[in-house]
Protein backbone atom coordinates (compact mmCIF):
# COMPACT_ATOMS: atom_id res chain seq x y z
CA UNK A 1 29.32 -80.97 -147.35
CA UNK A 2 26.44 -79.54 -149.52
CA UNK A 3 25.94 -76.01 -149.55
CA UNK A 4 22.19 -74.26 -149.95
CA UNK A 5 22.07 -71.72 -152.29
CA UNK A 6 20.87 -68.03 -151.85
CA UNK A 7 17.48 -67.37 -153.38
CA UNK A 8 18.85 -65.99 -156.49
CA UNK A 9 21.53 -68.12 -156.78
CA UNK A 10 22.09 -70.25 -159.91
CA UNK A 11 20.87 -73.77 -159.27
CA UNK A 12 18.82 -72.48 -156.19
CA UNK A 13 15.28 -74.58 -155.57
CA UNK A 14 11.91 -73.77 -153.88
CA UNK A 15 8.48 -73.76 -153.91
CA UNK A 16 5.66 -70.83 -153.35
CA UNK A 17 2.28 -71.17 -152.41
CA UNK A 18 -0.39 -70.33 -154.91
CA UNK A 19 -3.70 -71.05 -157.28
CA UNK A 20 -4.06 -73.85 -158.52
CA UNK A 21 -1.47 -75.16 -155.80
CA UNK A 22 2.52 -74.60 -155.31
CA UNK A 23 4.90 -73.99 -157.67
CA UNK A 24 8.57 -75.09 -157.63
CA UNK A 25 10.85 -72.81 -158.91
CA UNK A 26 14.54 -73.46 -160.36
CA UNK A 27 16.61 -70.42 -160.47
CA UNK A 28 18.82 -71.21 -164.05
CA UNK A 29 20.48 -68.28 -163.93
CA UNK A 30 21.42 -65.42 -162.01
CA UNK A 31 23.72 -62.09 -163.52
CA UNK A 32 24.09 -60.14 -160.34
CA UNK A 33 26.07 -57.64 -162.78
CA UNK A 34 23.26 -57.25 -165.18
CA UNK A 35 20.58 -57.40 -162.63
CA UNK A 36 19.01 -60.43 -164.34
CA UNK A 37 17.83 -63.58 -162.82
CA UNK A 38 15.48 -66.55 -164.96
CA UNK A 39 14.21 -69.24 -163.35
CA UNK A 40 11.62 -72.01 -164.66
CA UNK A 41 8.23 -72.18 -162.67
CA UNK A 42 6.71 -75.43 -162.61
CA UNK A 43 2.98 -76.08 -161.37
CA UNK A 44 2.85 -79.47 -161.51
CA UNK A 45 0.44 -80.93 -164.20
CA UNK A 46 -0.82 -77.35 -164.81
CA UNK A 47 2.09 -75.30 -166.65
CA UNK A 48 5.75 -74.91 -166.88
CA UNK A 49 6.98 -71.55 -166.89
CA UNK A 50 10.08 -69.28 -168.17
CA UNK A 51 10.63 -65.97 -165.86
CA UNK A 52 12.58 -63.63 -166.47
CA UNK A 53 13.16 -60.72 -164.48
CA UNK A 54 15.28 -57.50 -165.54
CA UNK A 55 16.02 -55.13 -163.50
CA UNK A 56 17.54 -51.43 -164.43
CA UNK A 57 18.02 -48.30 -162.88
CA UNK A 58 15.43 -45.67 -162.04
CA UNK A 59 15.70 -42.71 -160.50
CA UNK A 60 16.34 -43.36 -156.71
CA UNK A 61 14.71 -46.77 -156.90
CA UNK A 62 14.51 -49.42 -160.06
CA UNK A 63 12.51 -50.27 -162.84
CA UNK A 64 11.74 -54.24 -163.07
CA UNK A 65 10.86 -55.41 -166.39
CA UNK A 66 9.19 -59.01 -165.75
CA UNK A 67 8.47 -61.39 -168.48
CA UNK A 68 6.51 -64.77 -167.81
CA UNK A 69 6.48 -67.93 -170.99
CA UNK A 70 3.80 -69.90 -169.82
CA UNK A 71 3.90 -73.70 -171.58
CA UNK A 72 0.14 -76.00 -171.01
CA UNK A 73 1.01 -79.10 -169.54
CA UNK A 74 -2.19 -80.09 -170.96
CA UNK A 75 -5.74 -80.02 -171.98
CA UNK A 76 -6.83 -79.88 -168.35
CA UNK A 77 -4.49 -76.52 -167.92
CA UNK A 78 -5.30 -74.56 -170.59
CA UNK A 79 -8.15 -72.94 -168.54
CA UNK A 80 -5.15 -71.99 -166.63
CA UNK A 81 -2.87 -70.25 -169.22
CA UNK A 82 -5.90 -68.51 -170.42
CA UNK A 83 -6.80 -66.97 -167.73
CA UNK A 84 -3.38 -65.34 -167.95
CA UNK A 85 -4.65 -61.77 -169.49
CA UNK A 86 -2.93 -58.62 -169.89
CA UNK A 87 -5.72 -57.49 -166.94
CA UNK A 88 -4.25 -60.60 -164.89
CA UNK A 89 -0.92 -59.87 -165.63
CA UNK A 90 -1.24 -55.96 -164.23
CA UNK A 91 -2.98 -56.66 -161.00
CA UNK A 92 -0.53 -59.64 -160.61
CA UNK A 93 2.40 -57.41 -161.06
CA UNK A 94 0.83 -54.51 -158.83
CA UNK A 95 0.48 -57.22 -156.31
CA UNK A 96 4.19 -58.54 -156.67
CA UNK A 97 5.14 -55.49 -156.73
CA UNK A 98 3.37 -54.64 -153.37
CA UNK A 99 5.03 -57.53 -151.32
CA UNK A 100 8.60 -56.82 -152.60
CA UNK A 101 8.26 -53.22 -151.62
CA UNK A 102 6.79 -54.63 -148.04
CA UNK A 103 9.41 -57.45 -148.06
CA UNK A 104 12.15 -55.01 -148.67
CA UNK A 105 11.26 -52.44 -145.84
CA UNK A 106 10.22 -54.93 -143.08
CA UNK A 107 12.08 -58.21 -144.38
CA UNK A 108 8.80 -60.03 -142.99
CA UNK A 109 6.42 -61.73 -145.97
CA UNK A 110 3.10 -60.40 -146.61
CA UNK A 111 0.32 -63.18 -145.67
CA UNK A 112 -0.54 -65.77 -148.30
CA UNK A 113 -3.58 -64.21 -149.73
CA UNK A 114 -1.47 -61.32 -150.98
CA UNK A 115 1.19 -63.27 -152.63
CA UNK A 116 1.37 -63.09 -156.76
């Protein structure tokens, strides 16, 4: 019988809603021990993605240090990766950062227009 994995699992698959469209997402792996988990982001004919996420302790809380490698699938999706700006990148995180914190207190999602 096939087993689904957690969402940080190794191995584990799903797709997020987003601009330009949804992404699929392929957790490759997953060091509960370090607090690291990569995954590869793909938005189909737009960009493929590396994303790393490190976490490390902080006081009563933790520190996340988040890394994206975006890849152009194309000419088309350049626009795209350019518009991927340290500014971007800051209210993206600030937003993230926003629905975890929610997530994590009320374990219910924020709406789709607040997602990263």
């Amino acid at each position: 019988m096939a087993r689904t994995p957690s969402p940080a699992e190794r191995d584990c698959v799903f797709i997020t809603p987003g601009k330009p469209g949804k992404a699929i997402s392929y957790v490759t792996r997953h060091e509960p021990a370090r607090w690291f988990v990569e995954m590869l982001k793909i938005l189909p004919g737009v960009t493929a993605c590396r994303l790393e996420i490190q976490l490390s302790e902080d006081g009563a809380g933790c520190f996340a240090d988040v890394t994206y490698s975006h890849t152009s699938m194309g000419s088309a999706s350049d626009e795209f990766v350019a518009t991927f700006t340290p500014d971007y990148y800051q209210r993206s995180m600030q937003t993230w950062e926003k629905a975890l914190n929610d997530y994590l207190t009320t374990s219910e999602l924020l709406p789709d227009d607040h997602a990263a």
